[in-house]
PDB file of N, CA and C in Angstrom:
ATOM      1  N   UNK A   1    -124.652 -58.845-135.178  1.00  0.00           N
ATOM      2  CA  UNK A   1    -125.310 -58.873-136.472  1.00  0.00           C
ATOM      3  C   UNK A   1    -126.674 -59.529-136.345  1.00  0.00           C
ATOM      4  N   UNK A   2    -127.305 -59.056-136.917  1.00  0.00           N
ATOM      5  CA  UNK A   2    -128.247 -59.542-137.141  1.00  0.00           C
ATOM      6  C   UNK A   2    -129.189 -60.707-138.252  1.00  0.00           C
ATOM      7  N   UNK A   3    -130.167 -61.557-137.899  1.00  0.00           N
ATOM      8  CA  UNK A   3    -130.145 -62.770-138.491  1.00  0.00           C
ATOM      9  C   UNK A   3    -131.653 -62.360-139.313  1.00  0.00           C
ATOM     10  N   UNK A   4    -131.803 -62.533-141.008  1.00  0.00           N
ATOM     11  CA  UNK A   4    -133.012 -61.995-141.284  1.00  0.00           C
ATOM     12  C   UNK A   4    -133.296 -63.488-142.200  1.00  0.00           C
ATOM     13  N   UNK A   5    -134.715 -63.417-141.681  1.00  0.00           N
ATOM     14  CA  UNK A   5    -135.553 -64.416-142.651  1.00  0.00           C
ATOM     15  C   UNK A   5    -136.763 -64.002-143.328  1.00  0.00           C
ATOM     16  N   UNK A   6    -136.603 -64.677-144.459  1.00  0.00           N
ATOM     17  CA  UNK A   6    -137.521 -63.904-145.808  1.00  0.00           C
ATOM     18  C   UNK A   6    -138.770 -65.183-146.060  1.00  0.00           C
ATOM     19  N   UNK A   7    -139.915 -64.769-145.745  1.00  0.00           N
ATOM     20  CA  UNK A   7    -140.892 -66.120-146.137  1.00  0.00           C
ATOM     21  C   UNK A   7    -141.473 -65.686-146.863  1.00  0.00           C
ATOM     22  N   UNK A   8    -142.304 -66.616-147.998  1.00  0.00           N
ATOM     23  CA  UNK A   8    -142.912 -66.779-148.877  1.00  0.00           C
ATOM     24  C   UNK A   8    -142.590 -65.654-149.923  1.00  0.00           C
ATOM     25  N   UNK A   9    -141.774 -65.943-150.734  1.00  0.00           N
ATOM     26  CA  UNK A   9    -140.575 -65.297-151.588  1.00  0.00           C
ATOM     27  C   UNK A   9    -141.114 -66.098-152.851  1.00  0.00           C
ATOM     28  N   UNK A  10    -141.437 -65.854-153.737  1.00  0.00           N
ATOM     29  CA  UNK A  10    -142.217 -66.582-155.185  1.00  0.00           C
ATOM     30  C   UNK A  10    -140.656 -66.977-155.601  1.00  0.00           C
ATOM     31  N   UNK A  11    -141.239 -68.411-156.405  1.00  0.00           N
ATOM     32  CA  UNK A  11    -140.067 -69.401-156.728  1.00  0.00           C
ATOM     33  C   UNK A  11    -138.954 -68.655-157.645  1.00  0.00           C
ATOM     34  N   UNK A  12    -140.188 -67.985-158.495  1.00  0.00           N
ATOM     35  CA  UNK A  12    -138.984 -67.555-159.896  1.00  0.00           C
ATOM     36  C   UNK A  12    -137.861 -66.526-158.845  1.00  0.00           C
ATOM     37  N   UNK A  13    -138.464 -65.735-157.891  1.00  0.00           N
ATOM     38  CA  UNK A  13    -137.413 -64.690-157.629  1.00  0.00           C
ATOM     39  C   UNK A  13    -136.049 -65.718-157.225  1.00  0.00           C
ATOM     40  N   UNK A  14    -136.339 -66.877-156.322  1.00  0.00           N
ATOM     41  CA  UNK A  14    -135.097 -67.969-155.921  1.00  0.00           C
ATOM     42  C   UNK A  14    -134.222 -68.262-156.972  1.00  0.00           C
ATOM     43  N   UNK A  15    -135.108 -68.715-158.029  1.00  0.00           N
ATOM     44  CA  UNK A  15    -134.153 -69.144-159.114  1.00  0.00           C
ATOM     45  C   UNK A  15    -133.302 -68.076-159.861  1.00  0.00           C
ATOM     46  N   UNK A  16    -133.505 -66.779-159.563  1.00  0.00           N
ATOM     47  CA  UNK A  16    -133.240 -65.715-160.001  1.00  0.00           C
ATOM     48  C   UNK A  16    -131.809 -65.786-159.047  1.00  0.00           C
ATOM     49  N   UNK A  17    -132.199 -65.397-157.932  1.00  0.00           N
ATOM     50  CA  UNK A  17    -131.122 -64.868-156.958  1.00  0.00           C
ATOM     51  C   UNK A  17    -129.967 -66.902-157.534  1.00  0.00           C
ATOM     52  N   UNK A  18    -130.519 -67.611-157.179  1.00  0.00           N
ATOM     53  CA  UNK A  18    -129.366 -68.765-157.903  1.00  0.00           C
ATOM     54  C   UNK A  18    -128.851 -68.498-158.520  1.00  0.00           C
ATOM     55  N   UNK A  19    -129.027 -68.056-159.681  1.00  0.00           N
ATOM     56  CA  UNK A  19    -128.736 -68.305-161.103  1.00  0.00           C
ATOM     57  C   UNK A  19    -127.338 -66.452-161.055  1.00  0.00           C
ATOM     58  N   UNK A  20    -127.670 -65.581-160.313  1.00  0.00           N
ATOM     59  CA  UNK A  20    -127.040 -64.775-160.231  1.00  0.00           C
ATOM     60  C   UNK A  20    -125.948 -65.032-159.156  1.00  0.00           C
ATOM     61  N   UNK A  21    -125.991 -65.850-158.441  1.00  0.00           N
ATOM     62  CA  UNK A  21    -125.251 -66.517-157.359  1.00  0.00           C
ATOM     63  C   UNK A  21    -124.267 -67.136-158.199  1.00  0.00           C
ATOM     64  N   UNK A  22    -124.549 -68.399-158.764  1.00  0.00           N
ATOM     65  CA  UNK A  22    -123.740 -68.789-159.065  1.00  0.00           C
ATOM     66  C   UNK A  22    -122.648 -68.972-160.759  1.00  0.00           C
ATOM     67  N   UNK A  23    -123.607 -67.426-161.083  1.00  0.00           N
ATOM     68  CA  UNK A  23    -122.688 -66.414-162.184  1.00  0.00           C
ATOM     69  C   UNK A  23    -121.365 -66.005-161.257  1.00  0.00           C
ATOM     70  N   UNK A  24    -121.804 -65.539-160.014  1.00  0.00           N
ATOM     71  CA  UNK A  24    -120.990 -65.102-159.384  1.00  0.00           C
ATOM     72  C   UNK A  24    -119.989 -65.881-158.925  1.00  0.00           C
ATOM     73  N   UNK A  25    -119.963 -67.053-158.287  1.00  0.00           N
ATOM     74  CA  UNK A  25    -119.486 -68.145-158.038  1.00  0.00           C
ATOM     75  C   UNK A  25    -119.795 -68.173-156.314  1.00  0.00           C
ATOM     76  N   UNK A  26    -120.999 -68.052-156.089  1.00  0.00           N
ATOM     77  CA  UNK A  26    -120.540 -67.171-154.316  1.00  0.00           C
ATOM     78  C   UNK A  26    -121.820 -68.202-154.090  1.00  0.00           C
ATOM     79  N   UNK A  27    -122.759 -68.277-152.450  1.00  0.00           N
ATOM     80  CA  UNK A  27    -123.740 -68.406-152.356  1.00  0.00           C
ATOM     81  C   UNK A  27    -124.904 -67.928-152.541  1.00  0.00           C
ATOM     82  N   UNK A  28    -125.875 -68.330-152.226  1.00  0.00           N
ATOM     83  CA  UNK A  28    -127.436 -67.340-152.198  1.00  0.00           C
ATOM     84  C   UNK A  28    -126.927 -66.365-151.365  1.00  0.00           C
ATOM     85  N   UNK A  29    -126.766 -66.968-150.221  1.00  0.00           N
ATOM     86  CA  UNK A  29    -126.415 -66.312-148.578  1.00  0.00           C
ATOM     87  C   UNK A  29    -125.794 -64.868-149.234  1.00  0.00           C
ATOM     88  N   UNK A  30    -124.116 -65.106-149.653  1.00  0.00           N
ATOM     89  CA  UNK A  30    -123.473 -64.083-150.048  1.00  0.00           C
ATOM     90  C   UNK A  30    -123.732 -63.144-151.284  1.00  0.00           C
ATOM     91  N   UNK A  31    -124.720 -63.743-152.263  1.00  0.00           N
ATOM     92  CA  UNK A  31    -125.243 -62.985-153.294  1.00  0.00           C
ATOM     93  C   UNK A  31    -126.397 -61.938-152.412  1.00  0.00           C
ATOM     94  N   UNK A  32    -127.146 -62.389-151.768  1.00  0.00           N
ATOM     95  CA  UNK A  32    -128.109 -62.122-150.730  1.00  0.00           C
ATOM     96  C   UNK A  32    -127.370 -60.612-150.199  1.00  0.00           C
ATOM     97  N   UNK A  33    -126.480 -61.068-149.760  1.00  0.00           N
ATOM     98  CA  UNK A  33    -125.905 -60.146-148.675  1.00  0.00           C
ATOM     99  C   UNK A  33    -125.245 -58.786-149.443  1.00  0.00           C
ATOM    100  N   UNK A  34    -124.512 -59.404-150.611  1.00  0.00           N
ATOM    101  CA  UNK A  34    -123.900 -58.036-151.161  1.00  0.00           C
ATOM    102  C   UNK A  34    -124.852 -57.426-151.709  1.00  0.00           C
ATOM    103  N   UNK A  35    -125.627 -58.187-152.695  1.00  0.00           N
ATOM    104  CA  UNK A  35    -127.074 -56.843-153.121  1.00  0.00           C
ATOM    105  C   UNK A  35    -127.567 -56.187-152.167  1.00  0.00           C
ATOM    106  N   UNK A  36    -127.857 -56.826-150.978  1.00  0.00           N
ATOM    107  CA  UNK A  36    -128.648 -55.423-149.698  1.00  0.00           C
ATOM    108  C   UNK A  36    -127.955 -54.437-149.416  1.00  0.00           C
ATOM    109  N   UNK A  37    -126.706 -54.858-149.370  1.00  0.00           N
ATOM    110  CA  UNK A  37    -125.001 -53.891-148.485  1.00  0.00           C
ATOM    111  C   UNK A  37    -124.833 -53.072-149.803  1.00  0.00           C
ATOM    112  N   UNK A  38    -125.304 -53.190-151.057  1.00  0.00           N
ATOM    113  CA  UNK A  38    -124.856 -52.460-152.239  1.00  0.00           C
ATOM    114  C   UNK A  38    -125.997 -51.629-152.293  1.00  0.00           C
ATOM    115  N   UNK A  39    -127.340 -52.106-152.505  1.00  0.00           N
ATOM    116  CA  UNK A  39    -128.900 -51.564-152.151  1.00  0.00           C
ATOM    117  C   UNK A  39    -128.347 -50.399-151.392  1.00  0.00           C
ATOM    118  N   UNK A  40    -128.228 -50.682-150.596  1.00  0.00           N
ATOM    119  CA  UNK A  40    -128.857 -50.155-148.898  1.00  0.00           C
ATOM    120  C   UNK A  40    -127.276 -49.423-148.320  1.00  0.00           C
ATOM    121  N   UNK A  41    -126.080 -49.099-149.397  1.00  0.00           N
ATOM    122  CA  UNK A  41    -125.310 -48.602-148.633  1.00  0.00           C
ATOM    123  C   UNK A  41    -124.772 -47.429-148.358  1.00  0.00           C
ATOM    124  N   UNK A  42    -124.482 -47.134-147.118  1.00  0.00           N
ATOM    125  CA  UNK A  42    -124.256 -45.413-147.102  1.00  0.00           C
ATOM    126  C   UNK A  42    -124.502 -44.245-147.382  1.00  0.00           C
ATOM    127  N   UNK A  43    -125.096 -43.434-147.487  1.00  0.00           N
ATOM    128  CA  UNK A  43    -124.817 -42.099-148.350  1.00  0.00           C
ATOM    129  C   UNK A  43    -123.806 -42.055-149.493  1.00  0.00           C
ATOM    130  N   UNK A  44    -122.357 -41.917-148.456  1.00  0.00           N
ATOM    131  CA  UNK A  44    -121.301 -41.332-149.029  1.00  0.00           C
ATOM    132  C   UNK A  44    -121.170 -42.334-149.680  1.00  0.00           C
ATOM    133  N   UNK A  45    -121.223 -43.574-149.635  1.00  0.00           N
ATOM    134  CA  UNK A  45    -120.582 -44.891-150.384  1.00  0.00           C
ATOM    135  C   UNK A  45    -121.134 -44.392-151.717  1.00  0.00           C
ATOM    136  N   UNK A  46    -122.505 -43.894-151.635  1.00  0.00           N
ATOM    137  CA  UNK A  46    -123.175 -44.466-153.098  1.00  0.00           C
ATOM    138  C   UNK A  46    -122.807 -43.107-153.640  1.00  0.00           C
ATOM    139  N   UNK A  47    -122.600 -41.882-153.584  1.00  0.00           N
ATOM    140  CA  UNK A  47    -122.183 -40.748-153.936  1.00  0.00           C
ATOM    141  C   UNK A  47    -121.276 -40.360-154.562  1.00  0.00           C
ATOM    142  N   UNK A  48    -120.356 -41.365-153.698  1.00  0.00           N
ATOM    143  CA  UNK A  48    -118.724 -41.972-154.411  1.00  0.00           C
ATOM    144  C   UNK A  48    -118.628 -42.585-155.372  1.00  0.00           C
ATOM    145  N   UNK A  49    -119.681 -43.589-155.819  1.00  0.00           N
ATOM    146  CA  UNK A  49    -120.072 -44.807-156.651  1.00  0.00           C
ATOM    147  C   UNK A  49    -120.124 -43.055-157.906  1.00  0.00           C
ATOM    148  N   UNK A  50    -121.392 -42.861-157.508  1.00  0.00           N
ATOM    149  CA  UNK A  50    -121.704 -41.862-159.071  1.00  0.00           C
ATOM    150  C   UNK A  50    -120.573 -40.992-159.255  1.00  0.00           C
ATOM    151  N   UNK A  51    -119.938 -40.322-157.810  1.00  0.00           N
ATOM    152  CA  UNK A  51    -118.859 -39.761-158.721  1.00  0.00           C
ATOM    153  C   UNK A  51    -117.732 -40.293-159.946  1.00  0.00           C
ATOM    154  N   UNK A  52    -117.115 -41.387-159.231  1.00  0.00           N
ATOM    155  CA  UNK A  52    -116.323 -42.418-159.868  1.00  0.00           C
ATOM    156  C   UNK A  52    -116.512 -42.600-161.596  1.00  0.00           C
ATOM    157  N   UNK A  53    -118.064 -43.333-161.096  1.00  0.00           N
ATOM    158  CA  UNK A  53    -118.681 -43.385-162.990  1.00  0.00           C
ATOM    159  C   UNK A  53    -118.527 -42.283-163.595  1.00  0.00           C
ATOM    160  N   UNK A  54    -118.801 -40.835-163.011  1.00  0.00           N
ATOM    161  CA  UNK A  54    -119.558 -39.611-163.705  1.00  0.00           C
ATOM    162  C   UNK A  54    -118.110 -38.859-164.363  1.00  0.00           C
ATOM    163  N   UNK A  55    -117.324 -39.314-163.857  1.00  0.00           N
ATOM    164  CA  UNK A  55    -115.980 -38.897-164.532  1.00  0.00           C
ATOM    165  C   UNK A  55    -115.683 -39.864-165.960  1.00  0.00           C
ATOM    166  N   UNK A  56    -116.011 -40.538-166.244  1.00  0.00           N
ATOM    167  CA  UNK A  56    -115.631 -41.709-167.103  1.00  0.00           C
ATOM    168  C   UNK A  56    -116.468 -41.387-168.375  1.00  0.00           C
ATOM    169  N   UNK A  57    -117.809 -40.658-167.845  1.00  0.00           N
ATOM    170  CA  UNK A  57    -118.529 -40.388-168.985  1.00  0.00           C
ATOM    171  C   UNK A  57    -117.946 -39.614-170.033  1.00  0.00           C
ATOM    172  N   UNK A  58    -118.206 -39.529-171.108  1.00  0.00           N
ATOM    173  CA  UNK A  58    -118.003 -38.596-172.560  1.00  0.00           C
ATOM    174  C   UNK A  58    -118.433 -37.171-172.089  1.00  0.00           C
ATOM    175  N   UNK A  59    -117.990 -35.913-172.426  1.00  0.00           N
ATOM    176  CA  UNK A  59    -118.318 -34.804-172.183  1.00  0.00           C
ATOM    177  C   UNK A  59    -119.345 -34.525-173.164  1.00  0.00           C
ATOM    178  N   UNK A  60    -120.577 -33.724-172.631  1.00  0.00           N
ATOM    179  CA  UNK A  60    -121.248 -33.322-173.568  1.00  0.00           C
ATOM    180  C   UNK A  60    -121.581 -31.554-173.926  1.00  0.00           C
ATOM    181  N   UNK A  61    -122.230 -31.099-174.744  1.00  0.00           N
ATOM    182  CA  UNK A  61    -122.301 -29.755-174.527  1.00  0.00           C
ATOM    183  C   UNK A  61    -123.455 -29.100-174.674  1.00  0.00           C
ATOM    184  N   UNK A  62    -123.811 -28.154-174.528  1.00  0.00           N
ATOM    185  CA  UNK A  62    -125.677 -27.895-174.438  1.00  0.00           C
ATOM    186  C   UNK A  62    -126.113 -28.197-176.197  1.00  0.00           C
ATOM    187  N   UNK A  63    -125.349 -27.459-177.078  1.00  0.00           N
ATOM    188  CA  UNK A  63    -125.934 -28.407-178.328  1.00  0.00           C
ATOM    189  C   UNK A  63    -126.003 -29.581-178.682  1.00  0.00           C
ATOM    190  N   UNK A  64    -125.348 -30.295-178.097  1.00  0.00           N
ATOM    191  CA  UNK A  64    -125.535 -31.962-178.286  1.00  0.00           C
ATOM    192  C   UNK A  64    -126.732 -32.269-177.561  1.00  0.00           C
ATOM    193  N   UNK A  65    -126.932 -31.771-176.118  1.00  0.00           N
ATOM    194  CA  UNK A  65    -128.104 -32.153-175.314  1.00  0.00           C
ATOM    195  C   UNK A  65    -129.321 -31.502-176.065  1.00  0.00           C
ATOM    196  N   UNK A  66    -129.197 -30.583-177.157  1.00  0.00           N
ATOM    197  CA  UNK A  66    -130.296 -29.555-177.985  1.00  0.00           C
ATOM    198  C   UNK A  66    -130.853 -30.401-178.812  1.00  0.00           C
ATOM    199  N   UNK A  67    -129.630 -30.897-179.578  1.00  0.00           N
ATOM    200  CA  UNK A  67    -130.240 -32.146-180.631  1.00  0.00           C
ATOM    201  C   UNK A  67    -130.729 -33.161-180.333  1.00  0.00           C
ATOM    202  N   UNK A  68    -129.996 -34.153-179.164  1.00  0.00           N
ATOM    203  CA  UNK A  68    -130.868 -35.184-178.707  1.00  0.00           C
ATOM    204  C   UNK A  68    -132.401 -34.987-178.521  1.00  0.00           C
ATOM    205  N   UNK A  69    -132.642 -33.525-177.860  1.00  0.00           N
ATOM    206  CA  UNK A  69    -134.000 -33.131-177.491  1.00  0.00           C
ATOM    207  C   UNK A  69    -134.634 -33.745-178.894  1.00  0.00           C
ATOM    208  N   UNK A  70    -134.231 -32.818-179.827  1.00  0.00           N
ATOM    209  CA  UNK A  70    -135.169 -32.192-181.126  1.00  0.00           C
ATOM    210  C   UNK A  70    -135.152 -33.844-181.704  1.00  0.00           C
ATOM    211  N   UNK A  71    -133.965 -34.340-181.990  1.00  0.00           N
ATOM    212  CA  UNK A  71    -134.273 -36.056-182.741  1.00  0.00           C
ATOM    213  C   UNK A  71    -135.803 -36.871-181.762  1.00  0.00           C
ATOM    214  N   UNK A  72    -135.548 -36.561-180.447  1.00  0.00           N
ATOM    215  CA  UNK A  72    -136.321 -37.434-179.658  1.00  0.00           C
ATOM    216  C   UNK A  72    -137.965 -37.072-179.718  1.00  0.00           C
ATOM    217  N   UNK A  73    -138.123 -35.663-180.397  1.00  0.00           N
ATOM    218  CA  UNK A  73    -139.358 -34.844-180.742  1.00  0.00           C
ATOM    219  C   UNK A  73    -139.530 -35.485-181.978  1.00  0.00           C
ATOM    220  N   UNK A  74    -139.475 -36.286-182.869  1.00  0.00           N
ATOM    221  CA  UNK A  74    -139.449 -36.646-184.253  1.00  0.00           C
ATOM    222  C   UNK A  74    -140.149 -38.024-184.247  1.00  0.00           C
TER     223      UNK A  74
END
């Protein structure tokens, strides 16, 4: 594995990655690590990810997608 170091990283982003760290209850280190591995993972991983969600969604039908158009023209 490999060992990565990040310099001169502006403060607010630190307090950011903290503050989401320890929502999580985990470290920087491990907050660090799963956002890149989640970022940055696989093809198929992330393909799988949208399929998963894309089933869960509400069905829609071309007139519903007709009207959204026309309200969003208004």
């Amino acid at each position: 594995m490999a060992i990565l170091k990040i310099r001169n990283l502006p403060d607010d982003s630190i307090d950011r990655v903290k503050e989401s760290a320890a929502s999580h209850g985990r470290s920087m280190e491990q907050e660090l690590r799963d956002l890149l591995q989640t970022r940055y993972a696989p093809r198929g991983e992330v393909l799988q990810r949208i399929r998963s969600r894309w089933k869960d969604l509400p069905r829609t039908d071309a007139q519903e997608v007709a009207a959204w158009r026309e309200e969003g023209r208004h």
